[in-house]
C-alpha atoms as a PDB file:
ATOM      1  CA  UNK A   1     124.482 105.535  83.789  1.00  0.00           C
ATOM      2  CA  UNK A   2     127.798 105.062  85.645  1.00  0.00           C
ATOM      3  CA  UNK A   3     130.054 107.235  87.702  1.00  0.00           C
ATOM      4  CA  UNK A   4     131.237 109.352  84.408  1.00  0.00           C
ATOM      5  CA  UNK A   5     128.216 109.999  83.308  1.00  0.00           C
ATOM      6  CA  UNK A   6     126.631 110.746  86.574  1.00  0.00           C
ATOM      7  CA  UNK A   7     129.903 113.495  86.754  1.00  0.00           C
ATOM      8  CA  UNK A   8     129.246 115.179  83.817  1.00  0.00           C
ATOM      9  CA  UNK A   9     125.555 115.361  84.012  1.00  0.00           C
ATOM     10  CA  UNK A  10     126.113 117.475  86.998  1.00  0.00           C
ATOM     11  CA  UNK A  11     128.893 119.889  85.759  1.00  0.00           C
ATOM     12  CA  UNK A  12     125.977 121.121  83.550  1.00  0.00           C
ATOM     13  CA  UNK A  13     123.530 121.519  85.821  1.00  0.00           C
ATOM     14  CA  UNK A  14     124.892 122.812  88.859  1.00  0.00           C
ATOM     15  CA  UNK A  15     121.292 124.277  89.975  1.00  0.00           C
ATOM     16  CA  UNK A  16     119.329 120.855  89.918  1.00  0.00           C
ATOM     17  CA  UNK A  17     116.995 120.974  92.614  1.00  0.00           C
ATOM     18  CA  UNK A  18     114.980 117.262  91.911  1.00  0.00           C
ATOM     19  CA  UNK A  19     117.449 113.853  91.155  1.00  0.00           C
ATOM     20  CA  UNK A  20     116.119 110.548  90.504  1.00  0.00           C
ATOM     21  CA  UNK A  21     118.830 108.223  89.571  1.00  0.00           C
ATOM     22  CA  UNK A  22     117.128 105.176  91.194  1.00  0.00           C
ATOM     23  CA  UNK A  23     118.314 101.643  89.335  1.00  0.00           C
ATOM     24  CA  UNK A  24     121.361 103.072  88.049  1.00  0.00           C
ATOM     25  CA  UNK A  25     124.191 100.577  88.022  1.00  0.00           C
ATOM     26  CA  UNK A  26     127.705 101.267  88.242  1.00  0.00           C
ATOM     27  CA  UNK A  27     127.488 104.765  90.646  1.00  0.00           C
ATOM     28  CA  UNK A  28     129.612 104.522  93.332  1.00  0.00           C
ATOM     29  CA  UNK A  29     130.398 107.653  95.943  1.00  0.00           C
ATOM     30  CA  UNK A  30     132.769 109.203  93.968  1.00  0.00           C
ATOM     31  CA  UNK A  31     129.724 110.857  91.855  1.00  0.00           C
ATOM     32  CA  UNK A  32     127.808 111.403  94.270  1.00  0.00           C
ATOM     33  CA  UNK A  33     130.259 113.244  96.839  1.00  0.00           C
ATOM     34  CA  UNK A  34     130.660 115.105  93.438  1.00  0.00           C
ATOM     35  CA  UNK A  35     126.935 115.986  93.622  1.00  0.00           C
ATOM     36  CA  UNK A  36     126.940 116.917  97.448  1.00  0.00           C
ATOM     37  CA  UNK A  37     129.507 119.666  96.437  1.00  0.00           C
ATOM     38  CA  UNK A  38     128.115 121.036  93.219  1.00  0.00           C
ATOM     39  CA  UNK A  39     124.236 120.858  93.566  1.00  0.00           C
ATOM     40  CA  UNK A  40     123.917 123.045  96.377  1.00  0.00           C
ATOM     41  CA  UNK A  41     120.084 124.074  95.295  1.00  0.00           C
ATOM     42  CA  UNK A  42     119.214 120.350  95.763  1.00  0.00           C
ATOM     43  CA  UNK A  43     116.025 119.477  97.401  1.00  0.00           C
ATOM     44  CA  UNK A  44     114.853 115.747  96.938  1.00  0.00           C
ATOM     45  CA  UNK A  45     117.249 113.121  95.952  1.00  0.00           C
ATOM     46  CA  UNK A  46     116.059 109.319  95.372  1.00  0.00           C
ATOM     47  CA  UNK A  47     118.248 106.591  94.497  1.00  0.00           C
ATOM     48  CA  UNK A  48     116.815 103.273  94.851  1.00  0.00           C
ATOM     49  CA  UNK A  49     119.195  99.886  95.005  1.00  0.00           C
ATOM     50  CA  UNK A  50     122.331 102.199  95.453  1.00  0.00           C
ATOM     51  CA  UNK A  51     124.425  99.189  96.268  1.00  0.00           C
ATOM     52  CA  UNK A  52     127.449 100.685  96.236  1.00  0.00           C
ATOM     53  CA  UNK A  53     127.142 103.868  98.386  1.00  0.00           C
ATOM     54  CA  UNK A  54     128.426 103.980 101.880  1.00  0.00           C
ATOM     55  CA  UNK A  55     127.684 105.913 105.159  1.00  0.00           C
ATOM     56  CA  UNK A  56     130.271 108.201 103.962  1.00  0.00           C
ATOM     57  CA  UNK A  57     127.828 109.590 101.290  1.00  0.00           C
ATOM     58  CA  UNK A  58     124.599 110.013 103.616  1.00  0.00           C
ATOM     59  CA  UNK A  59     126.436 111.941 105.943  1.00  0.00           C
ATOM     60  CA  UNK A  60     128.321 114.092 103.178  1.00  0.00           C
ATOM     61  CA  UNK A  61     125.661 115.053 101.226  1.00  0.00           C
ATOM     62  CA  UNK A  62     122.946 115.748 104.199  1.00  0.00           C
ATOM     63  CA  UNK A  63     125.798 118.054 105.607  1.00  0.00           C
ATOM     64  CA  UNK A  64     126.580 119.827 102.113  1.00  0.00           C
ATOM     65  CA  UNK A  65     123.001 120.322 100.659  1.00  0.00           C
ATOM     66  CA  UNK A  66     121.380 122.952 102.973  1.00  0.00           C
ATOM     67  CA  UNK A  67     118.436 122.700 101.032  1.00  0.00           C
ATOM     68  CA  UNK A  68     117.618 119.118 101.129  1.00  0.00           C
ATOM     69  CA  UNK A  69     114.208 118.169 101.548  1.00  0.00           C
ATOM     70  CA  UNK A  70     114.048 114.840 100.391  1.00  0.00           C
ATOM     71  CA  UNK A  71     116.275 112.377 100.745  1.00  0.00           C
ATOM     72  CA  UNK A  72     115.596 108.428  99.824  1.00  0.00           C
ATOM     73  CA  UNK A  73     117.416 105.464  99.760  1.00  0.00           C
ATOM     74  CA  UNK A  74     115.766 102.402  99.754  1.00  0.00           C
ATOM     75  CA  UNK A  75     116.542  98.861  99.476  1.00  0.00           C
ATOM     76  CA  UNK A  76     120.568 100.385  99.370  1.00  0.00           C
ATOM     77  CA  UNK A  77     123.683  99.356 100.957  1.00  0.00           C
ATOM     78  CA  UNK A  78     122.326  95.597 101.287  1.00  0.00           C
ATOM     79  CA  UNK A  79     125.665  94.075 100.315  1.00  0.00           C
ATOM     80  CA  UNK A  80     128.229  93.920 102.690  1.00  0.00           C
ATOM     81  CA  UNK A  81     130.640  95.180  99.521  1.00  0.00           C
ATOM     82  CA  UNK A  82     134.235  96.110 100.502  1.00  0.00           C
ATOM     83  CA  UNK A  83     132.614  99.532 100.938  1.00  0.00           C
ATOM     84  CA  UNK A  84     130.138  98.702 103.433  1.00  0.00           C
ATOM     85  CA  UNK A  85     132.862  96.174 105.541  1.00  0.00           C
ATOM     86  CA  UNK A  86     135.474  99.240 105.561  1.00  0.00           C
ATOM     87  CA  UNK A  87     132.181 101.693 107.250  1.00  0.00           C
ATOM     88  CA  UNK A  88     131.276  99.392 109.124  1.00  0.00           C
ATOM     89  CA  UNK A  89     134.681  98.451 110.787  1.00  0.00           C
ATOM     90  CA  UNK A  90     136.258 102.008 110.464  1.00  0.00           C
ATOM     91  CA  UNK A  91     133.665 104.993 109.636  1.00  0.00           C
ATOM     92  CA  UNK A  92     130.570 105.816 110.951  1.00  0.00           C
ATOM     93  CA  UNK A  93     128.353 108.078 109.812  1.00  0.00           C
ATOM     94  CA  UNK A  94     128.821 110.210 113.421  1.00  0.00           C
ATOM     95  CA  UNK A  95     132.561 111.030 111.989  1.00  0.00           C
ATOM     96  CA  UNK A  96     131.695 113.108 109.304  1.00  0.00           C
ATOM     97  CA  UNK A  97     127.485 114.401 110.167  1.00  0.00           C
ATOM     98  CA  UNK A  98     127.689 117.321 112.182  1.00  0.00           C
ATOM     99  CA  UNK A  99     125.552 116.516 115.404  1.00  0.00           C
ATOM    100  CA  UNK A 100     124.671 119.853 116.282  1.00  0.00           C
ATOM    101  CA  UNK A 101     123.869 121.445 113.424  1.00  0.00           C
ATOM    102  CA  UNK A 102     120.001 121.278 112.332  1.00  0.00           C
ATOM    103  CA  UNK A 103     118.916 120.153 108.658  1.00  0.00           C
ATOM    104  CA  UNK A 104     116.281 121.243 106.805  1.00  0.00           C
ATOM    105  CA  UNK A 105     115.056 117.303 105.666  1.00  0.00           C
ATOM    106  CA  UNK A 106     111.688 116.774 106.025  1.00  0.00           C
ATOM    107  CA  UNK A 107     111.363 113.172 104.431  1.00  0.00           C
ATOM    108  CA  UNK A 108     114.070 110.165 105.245  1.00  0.00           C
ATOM    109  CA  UNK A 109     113.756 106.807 103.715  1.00  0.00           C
ATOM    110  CA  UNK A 110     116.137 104.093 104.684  1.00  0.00           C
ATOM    111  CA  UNK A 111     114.022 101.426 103.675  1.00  0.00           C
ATOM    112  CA  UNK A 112     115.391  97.805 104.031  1.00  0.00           C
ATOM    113  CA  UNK A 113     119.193  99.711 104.188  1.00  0.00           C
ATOM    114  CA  UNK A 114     120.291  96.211 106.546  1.00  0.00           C
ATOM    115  CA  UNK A 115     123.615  97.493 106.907  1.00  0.00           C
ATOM    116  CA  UNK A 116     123.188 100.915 107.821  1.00  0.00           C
ATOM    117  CA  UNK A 117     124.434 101.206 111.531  1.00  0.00           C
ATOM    118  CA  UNK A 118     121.859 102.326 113.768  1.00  0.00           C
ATOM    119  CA  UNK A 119     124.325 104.438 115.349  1.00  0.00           C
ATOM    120  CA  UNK A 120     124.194 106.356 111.701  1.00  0.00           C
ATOM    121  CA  UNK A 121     120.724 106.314 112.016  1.00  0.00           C
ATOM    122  CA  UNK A 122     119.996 107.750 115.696  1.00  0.00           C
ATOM    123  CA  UNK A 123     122.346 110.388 114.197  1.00  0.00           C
ATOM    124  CA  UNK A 124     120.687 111.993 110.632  1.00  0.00           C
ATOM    125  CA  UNK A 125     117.307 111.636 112.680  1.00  0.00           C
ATOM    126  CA  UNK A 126     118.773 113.768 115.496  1.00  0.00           C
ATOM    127  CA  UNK A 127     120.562 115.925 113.285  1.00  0.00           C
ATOM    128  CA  UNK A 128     117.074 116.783 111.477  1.00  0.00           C
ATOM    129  CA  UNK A 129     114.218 118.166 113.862  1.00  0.00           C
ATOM    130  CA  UNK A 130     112.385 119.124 110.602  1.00  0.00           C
ATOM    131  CA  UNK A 131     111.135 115.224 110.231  1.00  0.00           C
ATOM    132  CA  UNK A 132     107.565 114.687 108.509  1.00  0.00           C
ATOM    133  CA  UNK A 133     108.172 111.223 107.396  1.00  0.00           C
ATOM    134  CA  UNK A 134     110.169 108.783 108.425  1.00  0.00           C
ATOM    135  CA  UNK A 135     110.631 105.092 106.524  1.00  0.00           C
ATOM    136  CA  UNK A 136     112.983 102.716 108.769  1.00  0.00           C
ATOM    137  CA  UNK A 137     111.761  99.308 107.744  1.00  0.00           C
ATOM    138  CA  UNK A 138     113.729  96.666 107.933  1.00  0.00           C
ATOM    139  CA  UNK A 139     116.467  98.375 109.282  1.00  0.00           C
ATOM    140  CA  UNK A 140     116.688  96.090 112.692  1.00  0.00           C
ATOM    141  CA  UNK A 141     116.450  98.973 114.628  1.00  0.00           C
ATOM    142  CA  UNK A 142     116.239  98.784 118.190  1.00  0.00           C
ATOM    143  CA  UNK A 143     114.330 100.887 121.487  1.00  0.00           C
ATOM    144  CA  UNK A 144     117.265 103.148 120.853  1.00  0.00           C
ATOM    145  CA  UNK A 145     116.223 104.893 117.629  1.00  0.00           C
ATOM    146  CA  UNK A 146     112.281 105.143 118.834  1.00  0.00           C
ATOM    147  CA  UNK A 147     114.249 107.030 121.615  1.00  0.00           C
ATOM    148  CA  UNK A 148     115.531 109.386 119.770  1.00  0.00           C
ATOM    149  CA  UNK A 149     112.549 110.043 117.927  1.00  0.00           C
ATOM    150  CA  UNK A 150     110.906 110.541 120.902  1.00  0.00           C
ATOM    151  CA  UNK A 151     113.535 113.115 121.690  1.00  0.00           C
ATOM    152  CA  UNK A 152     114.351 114.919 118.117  1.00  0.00           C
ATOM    153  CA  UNK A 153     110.859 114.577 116.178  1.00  0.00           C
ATOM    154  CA  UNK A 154     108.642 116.751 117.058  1.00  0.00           C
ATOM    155  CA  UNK A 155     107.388 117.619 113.795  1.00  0.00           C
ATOM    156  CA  UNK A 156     106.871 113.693 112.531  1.00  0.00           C
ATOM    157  CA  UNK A 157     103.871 112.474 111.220  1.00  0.00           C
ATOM    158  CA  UNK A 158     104.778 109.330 109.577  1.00  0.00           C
ATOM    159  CA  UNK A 159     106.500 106.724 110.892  1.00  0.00           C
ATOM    160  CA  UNK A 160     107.416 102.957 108.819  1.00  0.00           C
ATOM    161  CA  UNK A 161     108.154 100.217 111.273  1.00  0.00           C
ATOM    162  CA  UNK A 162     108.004  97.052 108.992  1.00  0.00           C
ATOM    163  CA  UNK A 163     110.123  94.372 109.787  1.00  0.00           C
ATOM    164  CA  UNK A 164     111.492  95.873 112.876  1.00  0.00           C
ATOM    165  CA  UNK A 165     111.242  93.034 115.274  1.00  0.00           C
ATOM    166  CA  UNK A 166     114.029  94.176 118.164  1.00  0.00           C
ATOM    167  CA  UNK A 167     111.455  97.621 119.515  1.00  0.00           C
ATOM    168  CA  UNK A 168     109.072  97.345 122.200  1.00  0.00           C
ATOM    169  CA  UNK A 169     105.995  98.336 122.310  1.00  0.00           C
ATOM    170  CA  UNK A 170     106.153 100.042 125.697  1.00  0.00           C
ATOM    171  CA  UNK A 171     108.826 102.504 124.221  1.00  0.00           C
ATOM    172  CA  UNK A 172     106.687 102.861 120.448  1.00  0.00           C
ATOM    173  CA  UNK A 173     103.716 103.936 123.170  1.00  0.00           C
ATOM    174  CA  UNK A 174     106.347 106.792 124.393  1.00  0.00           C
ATOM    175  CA  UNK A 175     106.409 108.696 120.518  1.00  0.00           C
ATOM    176  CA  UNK A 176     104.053 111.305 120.299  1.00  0.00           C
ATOM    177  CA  UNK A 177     100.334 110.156 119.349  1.00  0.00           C
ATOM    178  CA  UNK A 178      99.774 112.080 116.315  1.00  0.00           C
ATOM    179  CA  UNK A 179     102.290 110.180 114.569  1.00  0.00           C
ATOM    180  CA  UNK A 180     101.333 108.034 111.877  1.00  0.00           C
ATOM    181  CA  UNK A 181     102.479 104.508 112.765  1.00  0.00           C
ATOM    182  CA  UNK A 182     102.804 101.928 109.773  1.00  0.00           C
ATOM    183  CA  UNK A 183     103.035  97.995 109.628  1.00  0.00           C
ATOM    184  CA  UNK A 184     104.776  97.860 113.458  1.00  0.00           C
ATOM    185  CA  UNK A 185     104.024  94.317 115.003  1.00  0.00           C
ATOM    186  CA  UNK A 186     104.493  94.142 118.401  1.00  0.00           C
ATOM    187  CA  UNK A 187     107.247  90.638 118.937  1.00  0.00           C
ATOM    188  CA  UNK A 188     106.119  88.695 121.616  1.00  0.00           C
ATOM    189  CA  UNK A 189     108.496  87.738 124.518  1.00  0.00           C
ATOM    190  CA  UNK A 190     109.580  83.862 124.840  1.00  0.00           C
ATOM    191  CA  UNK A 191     106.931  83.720 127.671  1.00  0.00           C
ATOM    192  CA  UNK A 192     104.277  85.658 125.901  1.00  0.00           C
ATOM    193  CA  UNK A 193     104.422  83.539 122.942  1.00  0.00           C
ATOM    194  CA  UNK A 194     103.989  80.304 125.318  1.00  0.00           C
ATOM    195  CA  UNK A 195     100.859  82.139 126.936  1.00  0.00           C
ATOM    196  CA  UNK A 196      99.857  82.613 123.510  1.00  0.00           C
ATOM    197  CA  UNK A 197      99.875  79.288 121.697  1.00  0.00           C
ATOM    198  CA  UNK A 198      98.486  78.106 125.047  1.00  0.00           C
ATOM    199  CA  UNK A 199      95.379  79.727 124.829  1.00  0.00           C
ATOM    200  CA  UNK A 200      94.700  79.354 121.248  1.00  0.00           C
ATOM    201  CA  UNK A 201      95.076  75.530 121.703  1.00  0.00           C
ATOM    202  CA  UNK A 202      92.756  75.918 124.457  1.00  0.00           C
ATOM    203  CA  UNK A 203      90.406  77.707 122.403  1.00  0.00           C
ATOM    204  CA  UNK A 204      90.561  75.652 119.942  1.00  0.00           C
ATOM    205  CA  UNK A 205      89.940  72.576 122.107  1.00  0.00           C
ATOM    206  CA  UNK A 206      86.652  74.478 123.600  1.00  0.00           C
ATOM    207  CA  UNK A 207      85.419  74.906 119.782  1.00  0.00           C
ATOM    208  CA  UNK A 208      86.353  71.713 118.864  1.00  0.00           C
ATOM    209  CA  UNK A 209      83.562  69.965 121.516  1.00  0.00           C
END
């Protein structure tokens, strides 16, 4: 399914409240801007691998879909396309998602999204207080976004830290304890990881006797 499809799929059903269109090739933002306007009743969205979408999108469609729920993204905008190099360098997602006003989302996945800026990030969580879960891995996110979860989620309950290697464990212990916390590996400093190695070859030299 590509772009024309994707438009005329949604001229017919302008009260779709439930869109999987994970996988599908060939769907840039033009159809999907086209969805943010006409799909107001939309409440969970999932497109998996959606190469070519940009910041642009998130924003426009969190901002024009009061009823969102759902939204999920994973493994997308992982190719610095011509797209993603234009956001990156010119647009971010703070441009176009209106800071103040408070979304109904509930569930967030930006799963392995690389080039997502985690100014665009800090920026849909804060814009949505409503947050139950919460997938961020591999995002290389930094102290900066557990911030503002510590500030803006008081409703979370799950929280997916895989991969993210720049966050500190002293500002993780900061969210609120009744958050689910998933796959988050502490990375040890240059002279914690000496003190480390150290004693296992120690240990190992004890055992070894």
């Amino acid at each position: 399914m590509g772009d024309k499809a994707l438009c005329g799929m949604v001229e017919s059903c302008r009260k779709i409240e439930y869109l999987n269109i994970s996988f599908c090739q060939g769907i840039t933002d033009r159809s999907l801007i086209k969805i943010a306007d006409s799909c107001q009743a939309l409440q969970k969205f999932h497109f998996a691998c959606a190469h070519l979408i940009s910041e642009r999108f998130i924003s426009y469609i969190l901002n024009s879909c009061p009823n969102l729920l759902r939204f999920s993204i994973p493994g997308s905008c992982r190719r610095k396309n011509r797209c993603d190099i234009l956001v990156e360098k010119l647009l971010t997602i703070e441009k176009y998602l209106n800071v103040e006003k408070h979304l109904s989302v509930e569930y967030l996945d930006f799963g392995r999204c690389v080039y997502i800026a985690e100014t665009s990030i800090c920026n849909a969580i804060h814009s949505c207080p409503n947050l139950q879960h919460l997938n961020l891995s591999f995002c290389g996110i930094t102290d900066k976004t557990i911030e503002e979860i510590a500030r803006s989620c008081y409703n979370l309950k799950y929280l997916n830290l895989r991969g993210c290697y720049k966050i500190s464990k002293g500002v993780v212990n900061k969210l609120n304890p009744n958050i689910h916390i998933e796959n988050f590996e502490e990375t040890l400093s240059h002279p914690d990881l000496i003190r480390a190695v150290r004693n296992h070859l120690i240990q190992n030299n004890v055992f070894n006797r």
